[in-house]
N, C-alpha and C. Protein backbone atom coordinates (compact mmCIF):
# COMPACT_ATOMS: atom_id res chain seq x y z
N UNK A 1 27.78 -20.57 -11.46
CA UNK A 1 26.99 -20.33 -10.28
C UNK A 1 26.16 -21.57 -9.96
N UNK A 2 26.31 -22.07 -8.49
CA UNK A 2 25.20 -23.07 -8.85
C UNK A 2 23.97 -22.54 -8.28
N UNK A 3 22.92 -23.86 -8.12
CA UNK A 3 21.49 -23.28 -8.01
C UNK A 3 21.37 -22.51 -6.69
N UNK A 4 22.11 -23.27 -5.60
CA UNK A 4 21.71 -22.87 -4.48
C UNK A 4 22.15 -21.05 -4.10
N UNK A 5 23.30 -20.87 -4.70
CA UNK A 5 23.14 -19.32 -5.08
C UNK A 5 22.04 -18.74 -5.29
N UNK A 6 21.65 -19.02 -6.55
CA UNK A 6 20.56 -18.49 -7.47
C UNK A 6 19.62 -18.56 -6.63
N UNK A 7 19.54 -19.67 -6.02
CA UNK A 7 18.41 -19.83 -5.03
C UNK A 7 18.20 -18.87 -3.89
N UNK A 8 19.06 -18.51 -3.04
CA UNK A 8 19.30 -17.60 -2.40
C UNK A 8 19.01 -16.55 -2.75
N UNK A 9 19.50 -16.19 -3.81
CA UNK A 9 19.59 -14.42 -4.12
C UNK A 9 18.56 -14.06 -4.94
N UNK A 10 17.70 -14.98 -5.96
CA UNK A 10 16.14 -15.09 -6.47
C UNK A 10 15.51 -14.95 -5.69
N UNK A 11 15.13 -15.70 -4.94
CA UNK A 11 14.19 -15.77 -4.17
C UNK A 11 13.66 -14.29 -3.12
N UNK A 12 14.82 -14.46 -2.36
CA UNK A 12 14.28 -12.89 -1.20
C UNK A 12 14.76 -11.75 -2.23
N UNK A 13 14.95 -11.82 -3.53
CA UNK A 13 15.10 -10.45 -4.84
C UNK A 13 13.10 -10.61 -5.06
N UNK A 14 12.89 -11.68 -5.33
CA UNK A 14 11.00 -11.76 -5.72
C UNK A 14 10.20 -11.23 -4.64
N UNK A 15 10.60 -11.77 -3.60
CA UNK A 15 9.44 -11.40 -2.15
C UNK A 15 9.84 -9.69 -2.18
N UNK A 16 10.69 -9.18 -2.37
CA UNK A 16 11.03 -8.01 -1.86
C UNK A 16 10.99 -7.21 -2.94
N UNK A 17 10.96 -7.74 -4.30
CA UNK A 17 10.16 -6.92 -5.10
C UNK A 17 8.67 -6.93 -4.84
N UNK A 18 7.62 -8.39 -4.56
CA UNK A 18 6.13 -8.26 -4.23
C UNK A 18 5.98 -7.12 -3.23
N UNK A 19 6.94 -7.39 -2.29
CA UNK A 19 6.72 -6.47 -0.80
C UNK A 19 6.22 -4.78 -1.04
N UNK A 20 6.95 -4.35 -1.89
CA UNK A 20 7.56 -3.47 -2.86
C UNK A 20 6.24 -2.79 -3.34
N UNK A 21 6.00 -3.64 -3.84
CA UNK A 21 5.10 -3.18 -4.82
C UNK A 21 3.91 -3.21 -4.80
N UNK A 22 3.10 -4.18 -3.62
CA UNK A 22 2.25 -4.19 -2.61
C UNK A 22 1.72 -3.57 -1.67
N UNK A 23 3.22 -2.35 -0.93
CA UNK A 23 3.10 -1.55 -0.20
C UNK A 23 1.98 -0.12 -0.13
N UNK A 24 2.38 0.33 -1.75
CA UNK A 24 1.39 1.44 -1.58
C UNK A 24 -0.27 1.10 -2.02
N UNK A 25 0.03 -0.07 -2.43
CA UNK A 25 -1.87 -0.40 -2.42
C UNK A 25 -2.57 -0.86 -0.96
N UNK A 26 -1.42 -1.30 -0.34
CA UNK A 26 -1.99 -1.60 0.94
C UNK A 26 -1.96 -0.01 2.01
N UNK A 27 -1.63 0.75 1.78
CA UNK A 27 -1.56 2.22 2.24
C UNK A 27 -2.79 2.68 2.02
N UNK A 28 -2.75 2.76 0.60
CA UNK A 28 -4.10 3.50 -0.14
C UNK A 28 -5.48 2.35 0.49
N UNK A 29 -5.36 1.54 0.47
CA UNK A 29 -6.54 0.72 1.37
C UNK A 29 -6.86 1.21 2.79
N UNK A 30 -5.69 1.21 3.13
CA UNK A 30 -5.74 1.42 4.87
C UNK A 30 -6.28 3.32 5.03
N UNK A 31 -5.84 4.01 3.86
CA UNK A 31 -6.39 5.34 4.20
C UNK A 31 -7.87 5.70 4.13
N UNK A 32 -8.23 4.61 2.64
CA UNK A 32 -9.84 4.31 2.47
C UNK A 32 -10.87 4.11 3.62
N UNK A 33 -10.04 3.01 4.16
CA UNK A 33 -11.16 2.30 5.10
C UNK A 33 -11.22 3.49 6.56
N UNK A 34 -10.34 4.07 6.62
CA UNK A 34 -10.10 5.16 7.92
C UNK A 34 -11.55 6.61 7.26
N UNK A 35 -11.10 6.76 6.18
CA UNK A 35 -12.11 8.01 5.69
C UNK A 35 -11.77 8.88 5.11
N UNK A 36 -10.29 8.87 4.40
CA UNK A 36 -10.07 9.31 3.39
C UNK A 36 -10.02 9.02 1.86
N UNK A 37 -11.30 9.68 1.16
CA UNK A 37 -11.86 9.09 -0.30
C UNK A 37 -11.13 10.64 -0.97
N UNK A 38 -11.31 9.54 -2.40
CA UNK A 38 -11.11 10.50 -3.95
C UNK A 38 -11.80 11.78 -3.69
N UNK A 39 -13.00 12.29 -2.95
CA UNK A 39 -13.54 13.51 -2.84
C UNK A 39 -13.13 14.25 -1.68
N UNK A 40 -12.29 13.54 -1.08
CA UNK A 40 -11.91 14.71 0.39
C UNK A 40 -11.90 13.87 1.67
N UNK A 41 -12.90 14.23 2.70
CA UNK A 41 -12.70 13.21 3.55
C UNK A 41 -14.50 12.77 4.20
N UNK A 42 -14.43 11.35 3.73
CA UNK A 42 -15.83 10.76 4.19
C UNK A 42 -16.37 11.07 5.55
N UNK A 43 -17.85 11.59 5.44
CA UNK A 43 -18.28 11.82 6.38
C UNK A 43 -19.08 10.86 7.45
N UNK A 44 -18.78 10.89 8.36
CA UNK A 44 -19.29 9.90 9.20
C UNK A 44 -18.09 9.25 10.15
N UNK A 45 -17.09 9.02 8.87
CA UNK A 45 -15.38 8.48 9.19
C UNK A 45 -14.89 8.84 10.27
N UNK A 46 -13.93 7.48 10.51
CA UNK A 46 -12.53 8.29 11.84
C UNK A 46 -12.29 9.56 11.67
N UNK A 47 -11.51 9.65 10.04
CA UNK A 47 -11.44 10.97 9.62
C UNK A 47 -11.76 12.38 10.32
N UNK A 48 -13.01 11.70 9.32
CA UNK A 48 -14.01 13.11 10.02
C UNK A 48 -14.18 13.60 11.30
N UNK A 49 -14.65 12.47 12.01
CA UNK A 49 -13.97 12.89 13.51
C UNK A 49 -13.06 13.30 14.13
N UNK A 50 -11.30 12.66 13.73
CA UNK A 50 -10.37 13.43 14.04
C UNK A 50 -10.16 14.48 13.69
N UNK A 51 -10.79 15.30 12.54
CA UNK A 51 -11.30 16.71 11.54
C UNK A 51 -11.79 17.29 12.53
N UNK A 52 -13.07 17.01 13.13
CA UNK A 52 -13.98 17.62 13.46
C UNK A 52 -13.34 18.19 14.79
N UNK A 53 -12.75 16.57 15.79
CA UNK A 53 -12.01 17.22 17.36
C UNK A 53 -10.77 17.76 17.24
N UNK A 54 -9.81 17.71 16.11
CA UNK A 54 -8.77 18.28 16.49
C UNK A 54 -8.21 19.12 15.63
N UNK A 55 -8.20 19.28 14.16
CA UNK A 55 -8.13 20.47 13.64
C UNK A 55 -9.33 21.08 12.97
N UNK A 56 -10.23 21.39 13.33
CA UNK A 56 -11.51 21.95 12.54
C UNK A 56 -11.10 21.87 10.88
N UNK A 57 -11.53 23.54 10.51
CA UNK A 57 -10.82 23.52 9.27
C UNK A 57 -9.51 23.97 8.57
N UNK A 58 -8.81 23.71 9.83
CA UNK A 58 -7.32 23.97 9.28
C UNK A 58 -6.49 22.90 9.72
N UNK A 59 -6.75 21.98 8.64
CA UNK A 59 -5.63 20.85 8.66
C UNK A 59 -3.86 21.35 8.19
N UNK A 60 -3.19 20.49 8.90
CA UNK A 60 -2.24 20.46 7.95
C UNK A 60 -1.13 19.21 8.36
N UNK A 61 -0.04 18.89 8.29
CA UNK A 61 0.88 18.11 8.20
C UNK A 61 0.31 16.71 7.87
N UNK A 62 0.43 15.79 8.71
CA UNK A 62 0.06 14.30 8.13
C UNK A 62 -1.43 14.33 8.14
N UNK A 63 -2.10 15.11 8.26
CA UNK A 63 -3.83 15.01 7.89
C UNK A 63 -3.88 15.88 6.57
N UNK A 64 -3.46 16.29 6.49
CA UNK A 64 -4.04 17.07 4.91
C UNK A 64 -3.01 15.77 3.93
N UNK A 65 -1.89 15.88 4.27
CA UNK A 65 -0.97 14.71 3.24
C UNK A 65 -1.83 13.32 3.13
N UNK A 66 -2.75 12.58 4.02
CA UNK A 66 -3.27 11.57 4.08
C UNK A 66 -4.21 12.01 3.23
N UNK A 67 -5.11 13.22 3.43
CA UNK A 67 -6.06 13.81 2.47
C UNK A 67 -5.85 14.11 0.74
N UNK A 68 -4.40 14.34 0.88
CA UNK A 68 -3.46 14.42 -0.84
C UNK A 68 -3.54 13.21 -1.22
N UNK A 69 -2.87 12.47 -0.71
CA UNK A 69 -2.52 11.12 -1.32
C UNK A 69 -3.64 10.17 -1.45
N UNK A 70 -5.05 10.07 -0.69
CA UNK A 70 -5.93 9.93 -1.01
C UNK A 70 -6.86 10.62 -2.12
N UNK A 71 -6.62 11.20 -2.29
CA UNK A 71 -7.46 12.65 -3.49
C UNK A 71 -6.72 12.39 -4.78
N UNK A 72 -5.72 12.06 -5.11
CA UNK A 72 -4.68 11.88 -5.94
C UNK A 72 -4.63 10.47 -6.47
N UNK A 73 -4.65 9.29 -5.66
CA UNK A 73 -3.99 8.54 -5.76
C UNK A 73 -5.01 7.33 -6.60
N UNK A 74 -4.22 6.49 -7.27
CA UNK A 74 -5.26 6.10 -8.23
C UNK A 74 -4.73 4.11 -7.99
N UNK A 75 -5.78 3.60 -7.58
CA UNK A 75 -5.62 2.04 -7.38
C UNK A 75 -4.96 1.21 -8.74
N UNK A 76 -3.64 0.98 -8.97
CA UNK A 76 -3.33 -0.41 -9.91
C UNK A 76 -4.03 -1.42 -10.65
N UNK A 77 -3.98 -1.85 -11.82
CA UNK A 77 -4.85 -2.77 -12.47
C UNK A 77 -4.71 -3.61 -11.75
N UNK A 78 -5.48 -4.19 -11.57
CA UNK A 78 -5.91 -6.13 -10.77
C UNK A 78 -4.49 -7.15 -11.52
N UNK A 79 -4.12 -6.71 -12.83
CA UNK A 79 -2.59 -7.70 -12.89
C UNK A 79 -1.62 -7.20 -12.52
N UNK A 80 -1.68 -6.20 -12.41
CA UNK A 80 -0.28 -5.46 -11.31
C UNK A 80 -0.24 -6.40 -9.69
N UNK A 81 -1.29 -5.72 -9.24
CA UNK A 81 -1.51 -7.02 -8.13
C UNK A 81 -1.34 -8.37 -7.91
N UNK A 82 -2.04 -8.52 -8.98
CA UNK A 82 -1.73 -9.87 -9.11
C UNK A 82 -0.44 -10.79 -9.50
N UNK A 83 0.27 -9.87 -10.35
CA UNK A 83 1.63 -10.42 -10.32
C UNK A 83 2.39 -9.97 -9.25
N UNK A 84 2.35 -9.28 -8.38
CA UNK A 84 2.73 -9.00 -7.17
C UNK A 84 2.76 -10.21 -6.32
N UNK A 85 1.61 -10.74 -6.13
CA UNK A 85 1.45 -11.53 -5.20
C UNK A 85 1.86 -12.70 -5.87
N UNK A 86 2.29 -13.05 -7.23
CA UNK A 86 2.85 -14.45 -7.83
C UNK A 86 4.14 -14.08 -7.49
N UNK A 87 4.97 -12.95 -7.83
CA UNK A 87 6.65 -13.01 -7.84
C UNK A 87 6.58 -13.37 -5.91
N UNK A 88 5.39 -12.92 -5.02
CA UNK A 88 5.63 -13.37 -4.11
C UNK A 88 5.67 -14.61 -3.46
N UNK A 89 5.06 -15.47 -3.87
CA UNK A 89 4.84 -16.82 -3.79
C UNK A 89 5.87 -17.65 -4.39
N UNK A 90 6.38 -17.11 -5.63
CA UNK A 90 7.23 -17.53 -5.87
C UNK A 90 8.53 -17.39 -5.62
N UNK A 91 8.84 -16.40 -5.12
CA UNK A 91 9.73 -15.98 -4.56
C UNK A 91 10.14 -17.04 -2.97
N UNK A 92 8.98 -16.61 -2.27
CA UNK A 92 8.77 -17.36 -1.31
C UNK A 92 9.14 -18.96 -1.55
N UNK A 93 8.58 -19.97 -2.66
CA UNK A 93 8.63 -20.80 -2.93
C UNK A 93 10.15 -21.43 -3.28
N UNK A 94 10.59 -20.29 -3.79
CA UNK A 94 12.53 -20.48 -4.51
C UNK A 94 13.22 -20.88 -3.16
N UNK A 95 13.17 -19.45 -2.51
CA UNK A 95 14.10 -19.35 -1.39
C UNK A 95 13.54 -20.24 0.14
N UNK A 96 12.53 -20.62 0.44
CA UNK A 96 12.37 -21.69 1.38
C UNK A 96 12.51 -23.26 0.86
N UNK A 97 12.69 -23.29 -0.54
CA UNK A 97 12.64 -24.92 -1.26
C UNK A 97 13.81 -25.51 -1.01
């Protein structure tokens, strides 16, 4: 095989494992900052507001699931991440070199 294979098929295999594996921490961020926390749903929040105007207290389909997966969901060690974002760089680095 030569490199430029390897090169090819390494490279967007690393970014798309980072991508990968990046995805649900960047989810779980994006549900945080909206107003869904580990205790239910923050008050004050978008959340809460879309709670408050459009299903009182009977949530259900993608607002209670945003409410699960927030309630549930537990943030990755800092080297999980962090090697995330190296196989990405490097990845990146293989396949554009």
């Amino acid at each position: 095989m030569s490199f430029q294979f390897l090169q090819r098929l390494i490279g967007p295999a690393l970014v798309t494992v980072g991508v990968a594996t990046l995805l649900p921490v960047a989810g779980l961020g994006l549900l945080t900052v909206l107003g869904f926390g580990a205790g239910g749903i923050v008050a004050g929040s978008l959340a809460a507001s879309i709670q408050s105007a459009v299903y009182g207290a009977f949530t259900c389909g993608v607002f209670a699931t945003c409410t699960s997966i927030a309630a549930t969901a537990a943030a990755p060690a800092a080297g999980g991440i962090v090697a995330s974002v190296l196989s990405m760089v490097a990845g990146l680095g293989l396949w554009l070199w």
